[in-house]
PDB file of N, CA and C in Angstrom:
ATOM      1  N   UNK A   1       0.846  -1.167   0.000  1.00  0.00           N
ATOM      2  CA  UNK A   1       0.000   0.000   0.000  1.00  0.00           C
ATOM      3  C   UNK A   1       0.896   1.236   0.000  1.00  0.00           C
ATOM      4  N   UNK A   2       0.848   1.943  -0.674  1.00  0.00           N
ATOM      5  CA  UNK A   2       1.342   3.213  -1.004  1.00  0.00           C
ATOM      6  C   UNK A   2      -0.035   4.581  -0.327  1.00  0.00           C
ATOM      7  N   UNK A   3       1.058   5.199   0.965  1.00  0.00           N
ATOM      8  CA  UNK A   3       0.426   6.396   1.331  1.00  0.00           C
ATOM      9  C   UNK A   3       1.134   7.839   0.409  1.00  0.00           C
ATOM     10  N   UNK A   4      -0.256   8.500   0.237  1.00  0.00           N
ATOM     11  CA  UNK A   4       0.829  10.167  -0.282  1.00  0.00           C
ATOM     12  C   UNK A   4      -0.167  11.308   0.624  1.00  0.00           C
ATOM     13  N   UNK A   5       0.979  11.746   1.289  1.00  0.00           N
ATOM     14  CA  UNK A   5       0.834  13.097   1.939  1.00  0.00           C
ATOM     15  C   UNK A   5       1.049  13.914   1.275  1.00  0.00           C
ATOM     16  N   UNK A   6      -0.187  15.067   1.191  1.00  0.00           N
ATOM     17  CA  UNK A   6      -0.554  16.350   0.909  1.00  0.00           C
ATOM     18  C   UNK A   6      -0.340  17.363   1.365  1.00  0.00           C
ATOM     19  N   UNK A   7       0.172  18.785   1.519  1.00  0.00           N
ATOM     20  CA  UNK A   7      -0.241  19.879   2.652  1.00  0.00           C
ATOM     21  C   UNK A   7      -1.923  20.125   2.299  1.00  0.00           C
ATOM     22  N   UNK A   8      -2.408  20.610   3.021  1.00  0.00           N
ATOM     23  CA  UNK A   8      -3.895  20.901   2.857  1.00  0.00           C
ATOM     24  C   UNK A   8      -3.738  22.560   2.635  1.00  0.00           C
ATOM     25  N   UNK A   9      -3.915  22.552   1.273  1.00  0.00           N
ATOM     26  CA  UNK A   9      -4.379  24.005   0.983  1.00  0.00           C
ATOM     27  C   UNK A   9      -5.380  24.777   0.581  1.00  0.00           C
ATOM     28  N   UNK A  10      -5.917  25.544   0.761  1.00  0.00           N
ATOM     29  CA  UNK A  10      -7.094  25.967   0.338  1.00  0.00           C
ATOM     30  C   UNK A  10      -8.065  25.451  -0.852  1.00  0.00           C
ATOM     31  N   UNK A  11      -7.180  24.981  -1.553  1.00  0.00           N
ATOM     32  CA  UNK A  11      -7.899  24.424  -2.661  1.00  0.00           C
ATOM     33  C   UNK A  11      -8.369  22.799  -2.411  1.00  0.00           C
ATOM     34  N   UNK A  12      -7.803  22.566  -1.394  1.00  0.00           N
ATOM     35  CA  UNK A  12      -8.004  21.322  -0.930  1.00  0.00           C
ATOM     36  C   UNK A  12      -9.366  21.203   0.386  1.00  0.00           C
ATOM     37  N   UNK A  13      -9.309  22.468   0.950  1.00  0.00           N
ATOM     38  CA  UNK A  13     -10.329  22.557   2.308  1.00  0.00           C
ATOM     39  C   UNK A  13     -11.505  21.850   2.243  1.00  0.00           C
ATOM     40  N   UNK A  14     -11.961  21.739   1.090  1.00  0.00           N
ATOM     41  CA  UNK A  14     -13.314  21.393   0.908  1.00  0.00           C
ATOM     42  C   UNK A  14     -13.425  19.523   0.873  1.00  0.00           C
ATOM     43  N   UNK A  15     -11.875  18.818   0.675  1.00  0.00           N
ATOM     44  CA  UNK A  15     -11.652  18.038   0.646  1.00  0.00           C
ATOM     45  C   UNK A  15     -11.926  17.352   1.723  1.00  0.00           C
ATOM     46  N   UNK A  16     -11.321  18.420   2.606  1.00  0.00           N
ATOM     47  CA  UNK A  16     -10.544  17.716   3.951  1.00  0.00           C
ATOM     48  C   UNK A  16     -12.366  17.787   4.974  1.00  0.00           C
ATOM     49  N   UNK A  17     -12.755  18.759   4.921  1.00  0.00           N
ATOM     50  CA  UNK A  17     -14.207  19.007   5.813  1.00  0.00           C
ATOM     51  C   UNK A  17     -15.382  18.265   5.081  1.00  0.00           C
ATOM     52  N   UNK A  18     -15.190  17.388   3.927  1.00  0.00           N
ATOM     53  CA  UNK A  18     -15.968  16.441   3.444  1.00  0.00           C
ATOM     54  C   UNK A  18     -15.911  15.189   3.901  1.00  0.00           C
ATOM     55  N   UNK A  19     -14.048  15.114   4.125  1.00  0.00           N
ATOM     56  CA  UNK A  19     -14.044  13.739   5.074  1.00  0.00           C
ATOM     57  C   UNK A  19     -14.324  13.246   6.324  1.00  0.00           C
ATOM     58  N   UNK A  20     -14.319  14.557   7.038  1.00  0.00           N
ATOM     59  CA  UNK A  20     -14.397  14.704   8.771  1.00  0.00           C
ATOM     60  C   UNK A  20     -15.642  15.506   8.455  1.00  0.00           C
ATOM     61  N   UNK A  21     -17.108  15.373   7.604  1.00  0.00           N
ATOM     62  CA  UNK A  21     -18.267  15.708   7.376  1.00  0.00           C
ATOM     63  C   UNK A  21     -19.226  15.051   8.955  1.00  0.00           C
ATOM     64  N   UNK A  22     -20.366  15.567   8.214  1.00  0.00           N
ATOM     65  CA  UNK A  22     -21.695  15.204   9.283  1.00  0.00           C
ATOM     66  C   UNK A  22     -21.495  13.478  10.112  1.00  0.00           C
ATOM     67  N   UNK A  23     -21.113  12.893   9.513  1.00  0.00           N
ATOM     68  CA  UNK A  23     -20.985  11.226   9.732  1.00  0.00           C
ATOM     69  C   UNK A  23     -19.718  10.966  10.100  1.00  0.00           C
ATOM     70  N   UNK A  24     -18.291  11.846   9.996  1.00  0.00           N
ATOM     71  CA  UNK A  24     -17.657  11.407  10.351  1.00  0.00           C
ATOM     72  C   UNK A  24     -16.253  10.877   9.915  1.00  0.00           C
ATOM     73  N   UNK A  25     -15.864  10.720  10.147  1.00  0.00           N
ATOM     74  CA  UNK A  25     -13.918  10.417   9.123  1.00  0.00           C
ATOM     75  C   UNK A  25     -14.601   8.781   9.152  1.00  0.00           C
ATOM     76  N   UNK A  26     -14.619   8.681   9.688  1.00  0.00           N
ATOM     77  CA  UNK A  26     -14.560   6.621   9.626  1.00  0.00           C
ATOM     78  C   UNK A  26     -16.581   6.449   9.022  1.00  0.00           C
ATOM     79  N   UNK A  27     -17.344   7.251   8.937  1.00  0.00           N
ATOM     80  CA  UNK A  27     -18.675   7.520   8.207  1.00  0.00           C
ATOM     81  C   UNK A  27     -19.211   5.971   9.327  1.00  0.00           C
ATOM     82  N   UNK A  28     -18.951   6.143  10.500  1.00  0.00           N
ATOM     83  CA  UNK A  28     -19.907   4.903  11.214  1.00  0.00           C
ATOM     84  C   UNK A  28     -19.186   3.527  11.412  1.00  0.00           C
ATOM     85  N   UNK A  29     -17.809   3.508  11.622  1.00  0.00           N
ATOM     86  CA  UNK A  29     -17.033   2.754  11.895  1.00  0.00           C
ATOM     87  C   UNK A  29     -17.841   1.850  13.403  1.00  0.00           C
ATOM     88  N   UNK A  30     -17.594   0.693  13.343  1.00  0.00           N
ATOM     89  CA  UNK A  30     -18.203  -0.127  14.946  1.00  0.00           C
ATOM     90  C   UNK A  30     -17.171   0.866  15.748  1.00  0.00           C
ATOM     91  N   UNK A  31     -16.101   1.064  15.824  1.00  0.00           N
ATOM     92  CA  UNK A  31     -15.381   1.501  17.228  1.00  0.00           C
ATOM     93  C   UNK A  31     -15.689   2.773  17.420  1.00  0.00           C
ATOM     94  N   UNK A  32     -15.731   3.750  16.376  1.00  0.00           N
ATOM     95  CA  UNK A  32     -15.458   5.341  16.867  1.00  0.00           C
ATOM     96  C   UNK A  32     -16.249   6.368  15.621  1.00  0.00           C
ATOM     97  N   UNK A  33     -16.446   7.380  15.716  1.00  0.00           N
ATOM     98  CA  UNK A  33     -16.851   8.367  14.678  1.00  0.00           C
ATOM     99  C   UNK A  33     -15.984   9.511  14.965  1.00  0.00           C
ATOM    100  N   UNK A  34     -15.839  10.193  14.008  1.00  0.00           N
ATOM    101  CA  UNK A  34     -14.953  11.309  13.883  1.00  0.00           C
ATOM    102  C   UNK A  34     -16.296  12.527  13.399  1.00  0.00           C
ATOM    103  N   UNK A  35     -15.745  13.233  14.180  1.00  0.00           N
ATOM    104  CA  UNK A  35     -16.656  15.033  13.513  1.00  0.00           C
ATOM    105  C   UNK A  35     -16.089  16.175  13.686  1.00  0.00           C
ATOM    106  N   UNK A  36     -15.995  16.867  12.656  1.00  0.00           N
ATOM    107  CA  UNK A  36     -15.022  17.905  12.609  1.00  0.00           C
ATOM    108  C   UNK A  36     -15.909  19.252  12.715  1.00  0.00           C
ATOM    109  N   UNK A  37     -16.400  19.736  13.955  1.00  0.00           N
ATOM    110  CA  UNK A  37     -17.400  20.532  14.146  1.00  0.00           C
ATOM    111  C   UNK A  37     -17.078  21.936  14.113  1.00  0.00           C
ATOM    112  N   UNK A  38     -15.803  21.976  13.912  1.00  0.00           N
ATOM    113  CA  UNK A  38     -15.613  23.733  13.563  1.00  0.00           C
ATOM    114  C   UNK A  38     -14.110  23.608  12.722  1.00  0.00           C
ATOM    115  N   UNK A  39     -13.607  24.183  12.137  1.00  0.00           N
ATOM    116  CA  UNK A  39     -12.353  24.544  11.518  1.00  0.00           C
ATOM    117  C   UNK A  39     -11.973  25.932  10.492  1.00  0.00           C
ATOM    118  N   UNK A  40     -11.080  26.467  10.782  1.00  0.00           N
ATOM    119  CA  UNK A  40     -10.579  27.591  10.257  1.00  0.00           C
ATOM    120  C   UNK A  40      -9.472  27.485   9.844  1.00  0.00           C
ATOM    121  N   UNK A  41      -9.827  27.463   8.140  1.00  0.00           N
ATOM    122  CA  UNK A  41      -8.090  27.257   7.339  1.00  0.00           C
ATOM    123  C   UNK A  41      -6.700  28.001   8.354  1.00  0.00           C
ATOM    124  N   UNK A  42      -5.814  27.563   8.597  1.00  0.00           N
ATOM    125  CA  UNK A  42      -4.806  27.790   8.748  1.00  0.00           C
ATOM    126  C   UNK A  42      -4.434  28.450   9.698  1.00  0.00           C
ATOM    127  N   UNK A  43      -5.633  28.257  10.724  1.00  0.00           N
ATOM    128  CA  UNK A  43      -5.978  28.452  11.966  1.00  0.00           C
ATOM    129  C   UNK A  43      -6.387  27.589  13.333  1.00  0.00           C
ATOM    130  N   UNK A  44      -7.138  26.978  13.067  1.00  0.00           N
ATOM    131  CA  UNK A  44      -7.620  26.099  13.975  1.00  0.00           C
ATOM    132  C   UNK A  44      -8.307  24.863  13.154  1.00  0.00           C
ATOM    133  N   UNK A  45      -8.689  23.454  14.145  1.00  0.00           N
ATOM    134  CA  UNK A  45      -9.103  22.514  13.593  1.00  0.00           C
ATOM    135  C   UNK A  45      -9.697  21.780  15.034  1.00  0.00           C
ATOM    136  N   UNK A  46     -10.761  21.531  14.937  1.00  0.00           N
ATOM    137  CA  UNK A  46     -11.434  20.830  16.525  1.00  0.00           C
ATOM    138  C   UNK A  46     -12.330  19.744  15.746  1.00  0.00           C
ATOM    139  N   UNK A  47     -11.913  18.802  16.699  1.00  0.00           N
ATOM    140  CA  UNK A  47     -12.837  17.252  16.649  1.00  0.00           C
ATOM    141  C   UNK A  47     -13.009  16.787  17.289  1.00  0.00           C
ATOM    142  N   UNK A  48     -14.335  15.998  17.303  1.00  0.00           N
ATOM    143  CA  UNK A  48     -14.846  15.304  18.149  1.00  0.00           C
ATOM    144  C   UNK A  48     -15.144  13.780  17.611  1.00  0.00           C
ATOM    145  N   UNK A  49     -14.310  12.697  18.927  1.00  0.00           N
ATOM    146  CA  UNK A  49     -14.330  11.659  18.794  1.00  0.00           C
ATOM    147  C   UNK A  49     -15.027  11.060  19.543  1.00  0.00           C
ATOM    148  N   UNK A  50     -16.307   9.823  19.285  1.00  0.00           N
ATOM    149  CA  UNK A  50     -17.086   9.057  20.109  1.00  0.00           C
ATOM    150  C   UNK A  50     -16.409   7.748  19.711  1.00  0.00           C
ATOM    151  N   UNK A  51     -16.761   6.584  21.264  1.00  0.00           N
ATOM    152  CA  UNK A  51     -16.676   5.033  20.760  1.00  0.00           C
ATOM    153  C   UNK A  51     -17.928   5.017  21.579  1.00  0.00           C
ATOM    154  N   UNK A  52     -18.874   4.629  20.968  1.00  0.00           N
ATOM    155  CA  UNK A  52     -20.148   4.563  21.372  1.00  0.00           C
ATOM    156  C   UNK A  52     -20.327   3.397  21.935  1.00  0.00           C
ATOM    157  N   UNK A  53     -19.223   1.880  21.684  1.00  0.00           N
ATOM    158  CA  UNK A  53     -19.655   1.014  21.975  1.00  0.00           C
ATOM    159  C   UNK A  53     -18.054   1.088  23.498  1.00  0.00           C
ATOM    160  N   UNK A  54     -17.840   1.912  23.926  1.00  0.00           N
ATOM    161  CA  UNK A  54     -17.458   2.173  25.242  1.00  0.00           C
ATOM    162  C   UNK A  54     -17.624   3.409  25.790  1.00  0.00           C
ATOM    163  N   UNK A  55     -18.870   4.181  25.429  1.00  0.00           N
ATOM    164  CA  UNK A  55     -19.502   5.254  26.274  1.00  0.00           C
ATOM    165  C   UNK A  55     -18.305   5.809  26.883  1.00  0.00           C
ATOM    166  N   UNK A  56     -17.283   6.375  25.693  1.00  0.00           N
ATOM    167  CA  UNK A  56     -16.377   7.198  25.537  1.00  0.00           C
ATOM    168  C   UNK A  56     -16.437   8.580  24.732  1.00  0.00           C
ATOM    169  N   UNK A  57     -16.019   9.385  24.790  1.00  0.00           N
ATOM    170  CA  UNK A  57     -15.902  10.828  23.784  1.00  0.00           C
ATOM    171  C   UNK A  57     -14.766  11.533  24.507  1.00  0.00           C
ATOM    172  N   UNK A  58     -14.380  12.413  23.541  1.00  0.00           N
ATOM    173  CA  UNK A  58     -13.271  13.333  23.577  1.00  0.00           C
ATOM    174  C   UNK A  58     -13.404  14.594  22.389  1.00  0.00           C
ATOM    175  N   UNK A  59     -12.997  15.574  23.087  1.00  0.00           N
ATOM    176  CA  UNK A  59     -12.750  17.104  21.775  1.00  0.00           C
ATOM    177  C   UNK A  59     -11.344  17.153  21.955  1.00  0.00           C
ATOM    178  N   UNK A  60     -11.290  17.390  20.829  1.00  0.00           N
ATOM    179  CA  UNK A  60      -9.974  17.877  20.739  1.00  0.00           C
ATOM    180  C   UNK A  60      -9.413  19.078  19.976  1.00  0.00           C
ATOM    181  N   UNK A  61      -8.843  20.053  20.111  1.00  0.00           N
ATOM    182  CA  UNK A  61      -8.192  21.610  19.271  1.00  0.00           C
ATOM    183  C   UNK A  61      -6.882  21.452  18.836  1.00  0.00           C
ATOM    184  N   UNK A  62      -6.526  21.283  17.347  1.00  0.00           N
ATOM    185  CA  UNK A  62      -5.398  21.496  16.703  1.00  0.00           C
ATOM    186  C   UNK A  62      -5.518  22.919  16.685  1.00  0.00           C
ATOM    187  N   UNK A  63      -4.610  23.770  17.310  1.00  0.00           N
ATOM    188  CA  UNK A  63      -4.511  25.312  16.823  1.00  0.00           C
ATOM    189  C   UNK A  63      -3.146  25.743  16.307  1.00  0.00           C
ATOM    190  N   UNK A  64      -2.845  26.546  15.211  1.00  0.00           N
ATOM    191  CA  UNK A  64      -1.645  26.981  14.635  1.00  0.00           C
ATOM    192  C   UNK A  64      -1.976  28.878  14.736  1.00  0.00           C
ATOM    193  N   UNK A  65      -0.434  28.785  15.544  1.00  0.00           N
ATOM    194  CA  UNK A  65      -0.388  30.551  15.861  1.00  0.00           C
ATOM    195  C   UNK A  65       0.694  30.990  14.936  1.00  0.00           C
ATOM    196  N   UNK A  66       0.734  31.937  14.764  1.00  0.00           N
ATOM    197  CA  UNK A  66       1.965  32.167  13.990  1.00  0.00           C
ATOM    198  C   UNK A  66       2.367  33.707  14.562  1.00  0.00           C
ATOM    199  N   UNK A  67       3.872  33.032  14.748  1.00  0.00           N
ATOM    200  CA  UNK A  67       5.230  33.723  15.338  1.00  0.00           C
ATOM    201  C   UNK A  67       6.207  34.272  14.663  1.00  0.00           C
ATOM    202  N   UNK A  68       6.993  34.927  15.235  1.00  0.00           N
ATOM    203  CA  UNK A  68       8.340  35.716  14.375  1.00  0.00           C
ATOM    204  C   UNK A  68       8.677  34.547  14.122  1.00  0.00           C
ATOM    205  N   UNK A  69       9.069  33.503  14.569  1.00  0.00           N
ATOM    206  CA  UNK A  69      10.115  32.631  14.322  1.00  0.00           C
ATOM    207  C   UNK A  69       9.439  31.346  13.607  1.00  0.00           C
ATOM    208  N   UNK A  70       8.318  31.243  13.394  1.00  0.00           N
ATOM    209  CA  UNK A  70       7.733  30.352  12.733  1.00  0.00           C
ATOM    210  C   UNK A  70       6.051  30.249  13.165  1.00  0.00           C
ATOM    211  N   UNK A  71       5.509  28.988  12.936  1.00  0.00           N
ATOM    212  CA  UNK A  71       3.987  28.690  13.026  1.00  0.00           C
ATOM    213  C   UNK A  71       4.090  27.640  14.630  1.00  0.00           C
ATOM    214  N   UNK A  72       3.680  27.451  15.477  1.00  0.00           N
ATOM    215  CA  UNK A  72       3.434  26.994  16.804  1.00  0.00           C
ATOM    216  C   UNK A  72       2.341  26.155  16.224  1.00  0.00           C
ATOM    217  N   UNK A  73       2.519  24.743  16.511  1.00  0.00           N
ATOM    218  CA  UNK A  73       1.316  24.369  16.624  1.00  0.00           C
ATOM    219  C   UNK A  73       0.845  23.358  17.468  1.00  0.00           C
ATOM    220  N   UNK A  74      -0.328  23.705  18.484  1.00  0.00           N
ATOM    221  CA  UNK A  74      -0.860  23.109  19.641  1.00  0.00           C
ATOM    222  C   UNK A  74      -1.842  21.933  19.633  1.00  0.00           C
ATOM    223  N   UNK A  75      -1.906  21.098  20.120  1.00  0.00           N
ATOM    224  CA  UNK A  75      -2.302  20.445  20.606  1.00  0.00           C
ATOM    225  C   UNK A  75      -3.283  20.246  21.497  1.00  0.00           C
ATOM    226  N   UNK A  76      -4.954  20.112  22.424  1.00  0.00           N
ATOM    227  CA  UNK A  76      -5.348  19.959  23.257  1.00  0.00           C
ATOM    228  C   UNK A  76      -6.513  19.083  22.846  1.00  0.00           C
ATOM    229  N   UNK A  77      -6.558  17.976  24.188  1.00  0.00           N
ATOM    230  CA  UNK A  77      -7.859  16.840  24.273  1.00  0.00           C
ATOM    231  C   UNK A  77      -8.402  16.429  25.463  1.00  0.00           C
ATOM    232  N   UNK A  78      -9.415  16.460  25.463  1.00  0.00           N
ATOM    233  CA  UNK A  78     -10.374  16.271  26.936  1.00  0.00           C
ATOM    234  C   UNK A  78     -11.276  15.255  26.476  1.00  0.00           C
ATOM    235  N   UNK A  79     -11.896  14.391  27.085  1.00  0.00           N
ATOM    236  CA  UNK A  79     -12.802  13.525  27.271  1.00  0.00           C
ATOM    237  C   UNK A  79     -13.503  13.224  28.231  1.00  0.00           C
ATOM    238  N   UNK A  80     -14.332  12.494  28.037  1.00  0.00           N
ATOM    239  CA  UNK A  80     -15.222  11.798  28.975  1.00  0.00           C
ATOM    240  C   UNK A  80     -15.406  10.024  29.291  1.00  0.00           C
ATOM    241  N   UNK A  81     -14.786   9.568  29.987  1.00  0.00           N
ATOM    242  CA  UNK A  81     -14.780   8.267  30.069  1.00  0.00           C
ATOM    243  C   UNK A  81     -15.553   7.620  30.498  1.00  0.00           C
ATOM    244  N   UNK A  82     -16.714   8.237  30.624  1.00  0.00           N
ATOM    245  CA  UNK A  82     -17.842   7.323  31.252  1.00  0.00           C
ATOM    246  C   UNK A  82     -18.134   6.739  32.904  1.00  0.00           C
ATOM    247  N   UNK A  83     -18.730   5.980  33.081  1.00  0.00           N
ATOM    248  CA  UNK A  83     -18.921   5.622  34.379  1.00  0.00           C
ATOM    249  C   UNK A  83     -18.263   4.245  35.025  1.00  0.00           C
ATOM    250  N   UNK A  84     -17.252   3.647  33.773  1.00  0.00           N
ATOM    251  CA  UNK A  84     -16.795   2.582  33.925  1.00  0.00           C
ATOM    252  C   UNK A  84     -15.194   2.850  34.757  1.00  0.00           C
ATOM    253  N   UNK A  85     -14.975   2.499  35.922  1.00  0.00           N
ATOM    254  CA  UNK A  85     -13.396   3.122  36.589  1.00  0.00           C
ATOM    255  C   UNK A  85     -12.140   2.423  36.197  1.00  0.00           C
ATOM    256  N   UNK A  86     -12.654   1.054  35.709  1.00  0.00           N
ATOM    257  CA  UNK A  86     -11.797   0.333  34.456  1.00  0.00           C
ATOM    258  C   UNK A  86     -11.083   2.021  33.234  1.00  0.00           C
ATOM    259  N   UNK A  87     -11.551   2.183  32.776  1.00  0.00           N
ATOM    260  CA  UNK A  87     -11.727   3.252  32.098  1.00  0.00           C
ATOM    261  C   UNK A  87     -11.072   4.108  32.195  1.00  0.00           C
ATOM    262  N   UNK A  88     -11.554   4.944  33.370  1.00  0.00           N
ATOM    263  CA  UNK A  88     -10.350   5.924  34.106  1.00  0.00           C
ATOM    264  C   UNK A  88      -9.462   5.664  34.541  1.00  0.00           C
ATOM    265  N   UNK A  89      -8.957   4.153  34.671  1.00  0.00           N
ATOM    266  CA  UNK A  89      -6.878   3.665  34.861  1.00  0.00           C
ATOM    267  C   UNK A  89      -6.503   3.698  32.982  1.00  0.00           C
ATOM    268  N   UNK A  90      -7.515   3.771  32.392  1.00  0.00           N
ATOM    269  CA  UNK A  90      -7.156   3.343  31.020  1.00  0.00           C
ATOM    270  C   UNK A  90      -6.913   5.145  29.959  1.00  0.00           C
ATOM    271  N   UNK A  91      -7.758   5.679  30.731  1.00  0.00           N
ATOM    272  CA  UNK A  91      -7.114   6.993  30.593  1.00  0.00           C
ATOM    273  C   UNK A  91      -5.535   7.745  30.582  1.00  0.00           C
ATOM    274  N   UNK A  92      -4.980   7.297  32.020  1.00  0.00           N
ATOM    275  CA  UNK A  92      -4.083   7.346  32.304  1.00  0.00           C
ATOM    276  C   UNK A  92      -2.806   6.911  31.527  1.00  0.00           C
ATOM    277  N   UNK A  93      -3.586   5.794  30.779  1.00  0.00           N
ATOM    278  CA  UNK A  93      -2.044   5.383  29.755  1.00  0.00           C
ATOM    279  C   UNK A  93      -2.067   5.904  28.440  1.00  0.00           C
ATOM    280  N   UNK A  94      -3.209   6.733  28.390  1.00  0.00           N
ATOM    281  CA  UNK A  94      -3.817   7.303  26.667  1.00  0.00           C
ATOM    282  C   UNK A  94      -2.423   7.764  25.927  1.00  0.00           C
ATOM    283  N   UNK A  95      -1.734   8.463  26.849  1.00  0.00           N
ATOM    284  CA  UNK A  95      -0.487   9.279  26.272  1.00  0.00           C
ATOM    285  C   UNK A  95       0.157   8.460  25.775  1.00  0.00           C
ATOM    286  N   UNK A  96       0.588   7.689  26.615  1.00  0.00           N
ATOM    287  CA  UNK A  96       1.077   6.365  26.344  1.00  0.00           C
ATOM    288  C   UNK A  96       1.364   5.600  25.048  1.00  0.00           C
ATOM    289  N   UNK A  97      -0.022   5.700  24.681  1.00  0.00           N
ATOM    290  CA  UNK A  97      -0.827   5.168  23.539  1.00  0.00           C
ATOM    291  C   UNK A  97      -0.841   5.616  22.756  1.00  0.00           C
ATOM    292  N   UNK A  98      -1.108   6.857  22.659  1.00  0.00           N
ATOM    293  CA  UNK A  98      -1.320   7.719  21.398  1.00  0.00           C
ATOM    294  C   UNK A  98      -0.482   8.770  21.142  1.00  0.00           C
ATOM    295  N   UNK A  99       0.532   9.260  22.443  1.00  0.00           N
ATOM    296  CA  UNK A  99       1.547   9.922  22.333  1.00  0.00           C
ATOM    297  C   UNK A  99       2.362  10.261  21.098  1.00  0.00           C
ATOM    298  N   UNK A 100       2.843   8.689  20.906  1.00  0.00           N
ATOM    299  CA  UNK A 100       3.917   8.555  19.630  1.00  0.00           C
ATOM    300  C   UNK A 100       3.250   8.659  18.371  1.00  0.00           C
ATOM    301  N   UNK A 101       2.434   8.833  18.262  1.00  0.00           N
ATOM    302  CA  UNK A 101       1.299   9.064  16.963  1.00  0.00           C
ATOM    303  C   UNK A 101       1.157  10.237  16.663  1.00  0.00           C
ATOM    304  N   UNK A 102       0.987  10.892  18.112  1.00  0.00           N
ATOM    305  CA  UNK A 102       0.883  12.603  17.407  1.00  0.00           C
ATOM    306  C   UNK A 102       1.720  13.217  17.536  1.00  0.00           C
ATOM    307  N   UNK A 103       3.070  12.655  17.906  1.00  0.00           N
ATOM    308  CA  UNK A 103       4.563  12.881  18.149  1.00  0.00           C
ATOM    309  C   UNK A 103       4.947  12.911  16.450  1.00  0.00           C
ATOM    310  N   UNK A 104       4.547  11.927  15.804  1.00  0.00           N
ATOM    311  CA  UNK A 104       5.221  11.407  14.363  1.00  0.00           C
ATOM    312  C   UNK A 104       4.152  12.408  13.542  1.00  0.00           C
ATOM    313  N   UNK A 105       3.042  12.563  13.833  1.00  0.00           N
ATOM    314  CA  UNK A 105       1.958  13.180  13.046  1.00  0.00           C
ATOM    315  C   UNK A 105       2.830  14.996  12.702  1.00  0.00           C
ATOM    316  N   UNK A 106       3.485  15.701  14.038  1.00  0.00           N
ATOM    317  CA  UNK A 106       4.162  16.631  14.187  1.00  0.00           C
ATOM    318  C   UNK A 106       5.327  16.380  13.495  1.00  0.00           C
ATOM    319  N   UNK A 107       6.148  15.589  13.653  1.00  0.00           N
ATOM    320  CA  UNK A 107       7.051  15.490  13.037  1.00  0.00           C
ATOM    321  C   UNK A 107       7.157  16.076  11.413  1.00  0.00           C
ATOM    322  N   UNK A 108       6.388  14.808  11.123  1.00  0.00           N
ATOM    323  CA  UNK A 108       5.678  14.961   9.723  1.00  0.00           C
ATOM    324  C   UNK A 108       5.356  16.757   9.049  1.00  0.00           C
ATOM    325  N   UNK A 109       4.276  17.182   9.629  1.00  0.00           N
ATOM    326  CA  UNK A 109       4.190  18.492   9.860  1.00  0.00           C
ATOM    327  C   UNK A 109       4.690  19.329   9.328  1.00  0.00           C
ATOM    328  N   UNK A 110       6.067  19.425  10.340  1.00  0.00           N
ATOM    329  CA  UNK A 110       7.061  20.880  10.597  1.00  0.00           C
ATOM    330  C   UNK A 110       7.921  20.195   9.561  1.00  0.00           C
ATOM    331  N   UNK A 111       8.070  18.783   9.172  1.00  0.00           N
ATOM    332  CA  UNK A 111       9.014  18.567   8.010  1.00  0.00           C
ATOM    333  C   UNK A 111       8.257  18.863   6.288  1.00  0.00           C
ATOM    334  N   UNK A 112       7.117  18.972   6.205  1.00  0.00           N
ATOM    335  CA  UNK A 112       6.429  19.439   5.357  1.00  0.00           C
ATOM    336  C   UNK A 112       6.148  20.956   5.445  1.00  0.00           C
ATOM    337  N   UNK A 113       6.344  21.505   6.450  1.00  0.00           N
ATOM    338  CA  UNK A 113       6.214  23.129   6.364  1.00  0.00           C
ATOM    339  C   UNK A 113       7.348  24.026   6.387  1.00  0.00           C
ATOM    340  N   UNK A 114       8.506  22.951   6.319  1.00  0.00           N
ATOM    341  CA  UNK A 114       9.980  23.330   6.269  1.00  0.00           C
ATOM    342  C   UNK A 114      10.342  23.028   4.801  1.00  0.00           C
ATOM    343  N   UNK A 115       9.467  22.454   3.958  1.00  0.00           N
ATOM    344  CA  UNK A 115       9.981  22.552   2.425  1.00  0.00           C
ATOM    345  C   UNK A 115       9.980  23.656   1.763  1.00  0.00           C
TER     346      UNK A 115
END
């Protein structure tokens, strides 16, 4: 399988908020739905993730500021884990988990906005 990364540019926006549309990046996946309920080209990007079949959710804010010295770009995610306390030890390792993902996702990034 061959992946190709894009920058997302304006001409592309309409692309990208079609995929993370009303239904969702995964459009009704069993584990999770994706919704991309607000975004501002080259500004901000917020989503919201459910796993419905573990009465889980989370928002999350990609924001890009821009500095003398370049573009900053942030990170923030909150959730709700439900009433299960299984759950909330399982929280605790999320970083863990998903850390190195949005570690490489950045990476990626600043090496595409450095071309």
């Amino acid at each position: 399988m061959k992946l190709e990364f894009r920058p997302l540019t304006p001409d592309l926006w309409d692309d990208a908020a079609a995929l993370f549309g009303p239904r969702g990046a995964c459009a009704g996946c069993w584990c999770m739905f994706w919704k991309l309920p607000r975004a501002e080209f080259a500004r901000l990007i917020e989503y919201r993730l459910s796993f419905p079949d573990f009465g889980m959710s989370s928002t999350g804010v990609l924001t890009l500021t821009a500095g003398v010295t370049g573009t900053r770009v942030s990170w923030s995610n909150e959730g709700d884990m439900g009433a299960n306390p299984y759950l909330h030890y399982f929280a605790l390792l999320m970083d863990r988990m998903v850390g190195p993902d949005f570690e490489q996702g950045l990476a990626r990034l600043k090496m595409l906005a450095e071309k």
